[in-house]
N, C-alpha and C. Protein backbone atom coordinates (compact mmCIF):
# COMPACT_ATOMS: atom_id res chain seq x y z
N UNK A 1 0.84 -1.19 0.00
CA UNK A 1 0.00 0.00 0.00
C UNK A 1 0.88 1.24 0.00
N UNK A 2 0.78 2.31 -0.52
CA UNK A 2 1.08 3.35 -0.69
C UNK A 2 0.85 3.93 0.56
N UNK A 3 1.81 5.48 0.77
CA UNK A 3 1.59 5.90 1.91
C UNK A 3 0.97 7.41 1.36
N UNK A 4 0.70 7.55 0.20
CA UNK A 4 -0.87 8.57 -0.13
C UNK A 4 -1.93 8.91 0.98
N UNK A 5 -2.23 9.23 1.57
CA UNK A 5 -3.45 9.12 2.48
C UNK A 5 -4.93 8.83 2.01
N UNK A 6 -4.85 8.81 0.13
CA UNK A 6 -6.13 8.54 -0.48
C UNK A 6 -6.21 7.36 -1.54
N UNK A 7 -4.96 6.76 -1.32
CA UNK A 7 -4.29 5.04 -1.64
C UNK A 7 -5.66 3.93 -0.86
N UNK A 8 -6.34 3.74 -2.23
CA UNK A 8 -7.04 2.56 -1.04
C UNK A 8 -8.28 2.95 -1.13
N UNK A 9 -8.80 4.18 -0.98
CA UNK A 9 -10.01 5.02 -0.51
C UNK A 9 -10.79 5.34 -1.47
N UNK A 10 -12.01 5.71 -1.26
CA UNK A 10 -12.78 6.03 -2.27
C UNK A 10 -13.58 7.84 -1.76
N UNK A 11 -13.78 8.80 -2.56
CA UNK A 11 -13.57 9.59 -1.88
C UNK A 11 -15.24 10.38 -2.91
N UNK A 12 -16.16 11.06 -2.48
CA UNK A 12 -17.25 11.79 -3.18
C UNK A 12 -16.45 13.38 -3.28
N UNK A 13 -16.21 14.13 -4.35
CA UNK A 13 -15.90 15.28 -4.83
C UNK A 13 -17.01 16.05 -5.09
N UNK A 14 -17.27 17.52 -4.65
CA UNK A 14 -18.79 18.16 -4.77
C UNK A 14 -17.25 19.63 -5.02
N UNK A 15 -17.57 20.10 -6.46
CA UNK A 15 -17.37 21.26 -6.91
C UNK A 15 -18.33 22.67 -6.90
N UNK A 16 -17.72 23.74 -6.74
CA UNK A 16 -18.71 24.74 -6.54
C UNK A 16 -18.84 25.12 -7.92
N UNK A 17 -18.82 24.20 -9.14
CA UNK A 17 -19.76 24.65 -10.06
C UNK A 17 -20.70 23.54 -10.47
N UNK A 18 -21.14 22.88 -8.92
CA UNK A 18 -22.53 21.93 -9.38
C UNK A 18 -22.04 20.35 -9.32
N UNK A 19 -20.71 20.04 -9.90
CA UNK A 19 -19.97 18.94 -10.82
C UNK A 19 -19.90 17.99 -9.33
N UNK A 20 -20.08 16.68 -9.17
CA UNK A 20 -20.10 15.76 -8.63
C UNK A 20 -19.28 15.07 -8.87
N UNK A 21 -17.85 14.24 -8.23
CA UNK A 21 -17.43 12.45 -8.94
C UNK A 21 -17.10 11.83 -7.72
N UNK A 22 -17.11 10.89 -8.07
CA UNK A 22 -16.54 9.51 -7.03
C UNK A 22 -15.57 9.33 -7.50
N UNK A 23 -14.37 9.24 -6.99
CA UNK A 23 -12.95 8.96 -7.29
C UNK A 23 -12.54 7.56 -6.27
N UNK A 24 -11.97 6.57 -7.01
CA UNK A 24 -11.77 5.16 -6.40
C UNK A 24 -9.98 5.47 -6.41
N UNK A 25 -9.30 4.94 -5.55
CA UNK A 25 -7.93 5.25 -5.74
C UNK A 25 -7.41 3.84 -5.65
N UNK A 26 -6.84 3.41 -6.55
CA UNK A 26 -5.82 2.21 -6.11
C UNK A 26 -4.83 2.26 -5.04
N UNK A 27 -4.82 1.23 -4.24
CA UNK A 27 -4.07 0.78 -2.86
C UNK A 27 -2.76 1.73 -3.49
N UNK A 28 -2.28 1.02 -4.16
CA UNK A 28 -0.98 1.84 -4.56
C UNK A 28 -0.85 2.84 -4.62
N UNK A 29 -1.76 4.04 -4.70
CA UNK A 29 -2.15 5.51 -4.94
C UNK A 29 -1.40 5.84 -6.71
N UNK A 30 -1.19 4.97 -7.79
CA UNK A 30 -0.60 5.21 -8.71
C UNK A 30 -1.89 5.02 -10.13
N UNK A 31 -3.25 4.63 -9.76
CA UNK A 31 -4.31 4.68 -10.72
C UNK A 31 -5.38 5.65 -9.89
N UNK A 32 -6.42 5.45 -10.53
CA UNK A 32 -7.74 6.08 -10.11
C UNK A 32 -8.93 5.61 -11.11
N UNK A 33 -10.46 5.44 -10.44
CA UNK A 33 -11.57 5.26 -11.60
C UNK A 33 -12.10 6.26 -10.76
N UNK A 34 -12.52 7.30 -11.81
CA UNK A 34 -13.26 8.39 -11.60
C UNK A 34 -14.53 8.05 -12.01
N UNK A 35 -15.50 8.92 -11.57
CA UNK A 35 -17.33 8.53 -12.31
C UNK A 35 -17.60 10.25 -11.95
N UNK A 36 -18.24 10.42 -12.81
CA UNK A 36 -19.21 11.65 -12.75
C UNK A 36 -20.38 11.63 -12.37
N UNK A 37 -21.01 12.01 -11.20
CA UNK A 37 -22.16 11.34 -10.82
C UNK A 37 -23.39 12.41 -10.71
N UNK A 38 -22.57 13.59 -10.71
CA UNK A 38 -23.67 14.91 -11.15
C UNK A 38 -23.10 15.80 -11.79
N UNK A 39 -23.42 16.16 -12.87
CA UNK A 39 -22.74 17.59 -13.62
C UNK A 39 -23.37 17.46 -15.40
N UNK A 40 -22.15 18.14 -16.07
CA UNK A 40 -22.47 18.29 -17.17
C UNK A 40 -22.16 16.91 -17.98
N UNK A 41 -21.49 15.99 -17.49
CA UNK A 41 -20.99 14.61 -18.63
C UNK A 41 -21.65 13.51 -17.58
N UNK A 42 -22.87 13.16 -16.73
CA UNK A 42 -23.37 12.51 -15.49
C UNK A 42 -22.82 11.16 -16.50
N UNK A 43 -21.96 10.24 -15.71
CA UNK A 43 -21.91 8.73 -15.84
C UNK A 43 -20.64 9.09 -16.57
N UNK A 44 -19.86 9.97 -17.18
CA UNK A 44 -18.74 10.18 -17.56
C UNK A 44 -17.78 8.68 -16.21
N UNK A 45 -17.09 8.29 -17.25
CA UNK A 45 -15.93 7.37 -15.82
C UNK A 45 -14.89 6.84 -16.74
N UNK A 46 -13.78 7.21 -16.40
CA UNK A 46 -12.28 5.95 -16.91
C UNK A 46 -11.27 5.83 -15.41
N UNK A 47 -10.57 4.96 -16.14
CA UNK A 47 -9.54 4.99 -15.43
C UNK A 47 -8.20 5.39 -15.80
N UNK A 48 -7.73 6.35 -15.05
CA UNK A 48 -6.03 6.68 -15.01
C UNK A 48 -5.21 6.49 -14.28
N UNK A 49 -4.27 6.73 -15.13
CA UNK A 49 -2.52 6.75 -14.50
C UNK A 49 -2.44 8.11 -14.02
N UNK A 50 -1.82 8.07 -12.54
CA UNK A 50 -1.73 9.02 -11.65
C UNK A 50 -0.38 9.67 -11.49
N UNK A 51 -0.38 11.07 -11.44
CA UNK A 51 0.92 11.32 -11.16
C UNK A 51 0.77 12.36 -9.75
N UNK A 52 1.78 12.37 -8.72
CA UNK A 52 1.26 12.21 -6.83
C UNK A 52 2.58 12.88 -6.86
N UNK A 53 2.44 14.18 -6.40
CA UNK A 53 3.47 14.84 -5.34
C UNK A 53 2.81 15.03 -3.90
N UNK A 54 3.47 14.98 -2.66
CA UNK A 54 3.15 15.57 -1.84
C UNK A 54 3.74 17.45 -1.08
N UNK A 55 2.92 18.01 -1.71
CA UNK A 55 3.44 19.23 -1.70
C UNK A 55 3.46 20.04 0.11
N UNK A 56 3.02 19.59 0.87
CA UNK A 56 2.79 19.81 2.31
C UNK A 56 2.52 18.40 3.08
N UNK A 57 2.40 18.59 4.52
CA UNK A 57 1.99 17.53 5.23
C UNK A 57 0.57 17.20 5.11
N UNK A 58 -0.35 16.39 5.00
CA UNK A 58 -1.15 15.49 4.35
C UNK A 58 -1.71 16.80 2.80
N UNK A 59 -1.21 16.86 2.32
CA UNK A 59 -1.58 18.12 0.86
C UNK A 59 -0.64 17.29 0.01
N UNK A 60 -1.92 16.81 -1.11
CA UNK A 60 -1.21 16.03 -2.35
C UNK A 60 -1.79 16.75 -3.68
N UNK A 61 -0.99 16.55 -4.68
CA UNK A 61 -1.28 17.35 -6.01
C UNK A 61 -1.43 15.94 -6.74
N UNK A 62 -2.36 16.02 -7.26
CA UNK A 62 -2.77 14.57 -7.86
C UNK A 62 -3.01 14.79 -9.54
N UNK A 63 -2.36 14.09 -10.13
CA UNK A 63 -2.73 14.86 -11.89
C UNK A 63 -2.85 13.89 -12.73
N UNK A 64 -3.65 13.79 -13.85
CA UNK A 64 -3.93 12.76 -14.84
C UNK A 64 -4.22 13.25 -16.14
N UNK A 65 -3.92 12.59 -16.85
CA UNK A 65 -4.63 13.07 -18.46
C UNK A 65 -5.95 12.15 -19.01
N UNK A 66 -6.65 12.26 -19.53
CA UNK A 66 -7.64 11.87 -20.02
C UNK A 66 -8.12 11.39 -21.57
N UNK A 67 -8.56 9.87 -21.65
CA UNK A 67 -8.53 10.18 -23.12
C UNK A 67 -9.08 11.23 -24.01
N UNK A 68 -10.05 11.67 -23.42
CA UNK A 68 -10.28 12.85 -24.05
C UNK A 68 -9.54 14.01 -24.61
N UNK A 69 -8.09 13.99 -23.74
CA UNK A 69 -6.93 14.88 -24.38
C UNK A 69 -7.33 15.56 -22.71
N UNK A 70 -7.84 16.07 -22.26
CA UNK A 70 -8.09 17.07 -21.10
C UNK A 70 -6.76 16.70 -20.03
N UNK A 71 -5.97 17.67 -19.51
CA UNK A 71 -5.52 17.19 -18.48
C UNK A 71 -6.06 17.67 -17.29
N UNK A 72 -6.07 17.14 -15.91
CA UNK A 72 -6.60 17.77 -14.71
C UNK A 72 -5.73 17.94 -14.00
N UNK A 73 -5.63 18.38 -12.52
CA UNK A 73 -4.99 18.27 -11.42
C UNK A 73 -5.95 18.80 -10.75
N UNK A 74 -5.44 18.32 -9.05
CA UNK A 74 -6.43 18.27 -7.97
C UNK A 74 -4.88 18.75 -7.17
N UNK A 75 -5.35 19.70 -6.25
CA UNK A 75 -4.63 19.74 -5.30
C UNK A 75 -6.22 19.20 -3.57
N UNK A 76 -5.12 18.28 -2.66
CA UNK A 76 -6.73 17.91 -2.22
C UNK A 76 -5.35 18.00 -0.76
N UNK A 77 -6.19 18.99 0.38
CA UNK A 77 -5.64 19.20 1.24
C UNK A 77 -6.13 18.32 2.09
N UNK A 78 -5.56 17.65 3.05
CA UNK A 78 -6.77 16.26 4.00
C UNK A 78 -6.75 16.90 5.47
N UNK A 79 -6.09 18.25 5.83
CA UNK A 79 -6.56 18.81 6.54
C UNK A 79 -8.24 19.36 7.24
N UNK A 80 -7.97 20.38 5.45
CA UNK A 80 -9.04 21.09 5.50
C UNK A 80 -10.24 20.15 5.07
N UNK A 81 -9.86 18.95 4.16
CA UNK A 81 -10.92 18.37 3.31
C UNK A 81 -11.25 19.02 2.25
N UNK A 82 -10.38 20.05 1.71
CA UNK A 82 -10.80 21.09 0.03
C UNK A 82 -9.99 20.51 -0.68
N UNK A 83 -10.62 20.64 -1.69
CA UNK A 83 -9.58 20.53 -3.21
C UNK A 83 -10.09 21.88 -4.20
N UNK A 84 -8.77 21.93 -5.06
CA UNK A 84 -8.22 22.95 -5.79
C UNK A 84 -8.10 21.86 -7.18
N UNK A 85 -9.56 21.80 -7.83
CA UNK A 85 -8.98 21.18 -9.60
C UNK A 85 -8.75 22.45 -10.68
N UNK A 86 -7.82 21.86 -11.15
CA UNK A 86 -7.46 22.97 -12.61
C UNK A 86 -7.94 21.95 -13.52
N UNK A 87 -8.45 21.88 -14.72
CA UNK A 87 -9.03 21.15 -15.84
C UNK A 87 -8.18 21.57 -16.92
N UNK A 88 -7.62 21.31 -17.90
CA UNK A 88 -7.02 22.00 -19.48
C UNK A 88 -7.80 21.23 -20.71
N UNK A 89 -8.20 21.68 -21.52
CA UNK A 89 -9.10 20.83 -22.52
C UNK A 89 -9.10 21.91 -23.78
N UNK A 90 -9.30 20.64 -25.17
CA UNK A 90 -9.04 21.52 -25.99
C UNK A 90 -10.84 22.32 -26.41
N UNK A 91 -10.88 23.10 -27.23
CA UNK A 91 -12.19 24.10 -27.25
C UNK A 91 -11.86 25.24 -28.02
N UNK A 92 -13.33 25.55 -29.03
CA UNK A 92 -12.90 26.51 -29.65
C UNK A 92 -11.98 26.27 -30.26
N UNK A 93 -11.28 26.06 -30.93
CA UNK A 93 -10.41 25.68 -31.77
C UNK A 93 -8.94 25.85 -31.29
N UNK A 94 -8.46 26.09 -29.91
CA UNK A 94 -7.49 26.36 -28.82
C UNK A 94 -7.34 25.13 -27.68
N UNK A 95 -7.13 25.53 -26.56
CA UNK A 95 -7.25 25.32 -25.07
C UNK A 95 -7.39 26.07 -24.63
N UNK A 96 -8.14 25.74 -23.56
CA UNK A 96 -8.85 26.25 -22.37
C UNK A 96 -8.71 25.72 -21.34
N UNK A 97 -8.78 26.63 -20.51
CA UNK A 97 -8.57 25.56 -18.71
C UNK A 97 -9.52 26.34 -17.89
N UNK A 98 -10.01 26.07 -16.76
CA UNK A 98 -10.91 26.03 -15.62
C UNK A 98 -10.27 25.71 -14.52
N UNK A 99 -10.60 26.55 -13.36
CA UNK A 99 -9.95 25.97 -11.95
C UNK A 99 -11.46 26.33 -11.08
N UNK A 100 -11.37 24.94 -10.11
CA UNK A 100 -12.86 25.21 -9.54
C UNK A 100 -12.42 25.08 -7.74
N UNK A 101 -13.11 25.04 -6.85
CA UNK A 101 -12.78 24.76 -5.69
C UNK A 101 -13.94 23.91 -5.15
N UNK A 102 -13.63 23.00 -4.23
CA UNK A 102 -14.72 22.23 -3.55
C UNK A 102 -14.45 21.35 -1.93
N UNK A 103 -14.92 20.60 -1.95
CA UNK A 103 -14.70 19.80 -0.70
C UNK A 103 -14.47 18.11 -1.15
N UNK A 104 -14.29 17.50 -0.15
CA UNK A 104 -14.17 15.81 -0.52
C UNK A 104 -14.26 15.29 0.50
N UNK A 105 -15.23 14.18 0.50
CA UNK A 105 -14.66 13.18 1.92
C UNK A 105 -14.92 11.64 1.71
N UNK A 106 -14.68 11.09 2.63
CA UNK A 106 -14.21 9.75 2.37
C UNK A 106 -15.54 8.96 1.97
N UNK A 107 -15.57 8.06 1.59
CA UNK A 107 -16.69 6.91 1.46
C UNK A 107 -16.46 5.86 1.77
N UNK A 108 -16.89 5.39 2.93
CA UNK A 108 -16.28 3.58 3.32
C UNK A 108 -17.27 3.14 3.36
């Protein structure tokens, strides 16, 4: 097992623009199956390859790319219980990115 603090766990994400997911983390903290369970893509779900810094004491920056081309990152503090996602996706005939703020907590 990984020493991630969200290695293992399954965690509900509620964004303050509405957006819902369940994030499953592999023991290892090195995958993830995401699901979209309220928002604009509802039932959206894959699985990724994770990339995990720990940038503070329990504060991890968690980042993935998507087949879709989109990349994300989560900064998810286990203090406070907030996360910080940035989104990048292509649009409009460019990229575009989004940063949202929200909360998370565990699901056992």
């Amino acid at each position: 097992m990984s020493d991630f603090e969200f290695a293992g766990k399954g965690f509900d994400i509620r964004l303050d623009n509405g957006v819902m997911f369940h994030n499953t983390y592999a023991v290892e903290g090195n995958r993830m199956v995401y699901e979209e369970i309220d928002g604009v893509v509802e039932r959206a779900s894959e699985e990724v390859e994770l990339f995990v810094a720990e940038v503070a004491p329990r504060m991890y920056l968690v980042g993935w790319n998507e087949l879709s081309g989109a990349a994300v990152a989560h900064v998810m503090d286990f203090r406070t219980k907030r996360i910080t996602a940035f989104r990048s996706m292509d649009a409009d005939g460019g990229r575009v990115g989004e940063v949202h703020s929200g909360t998370f907590e565990e699901v056992k």
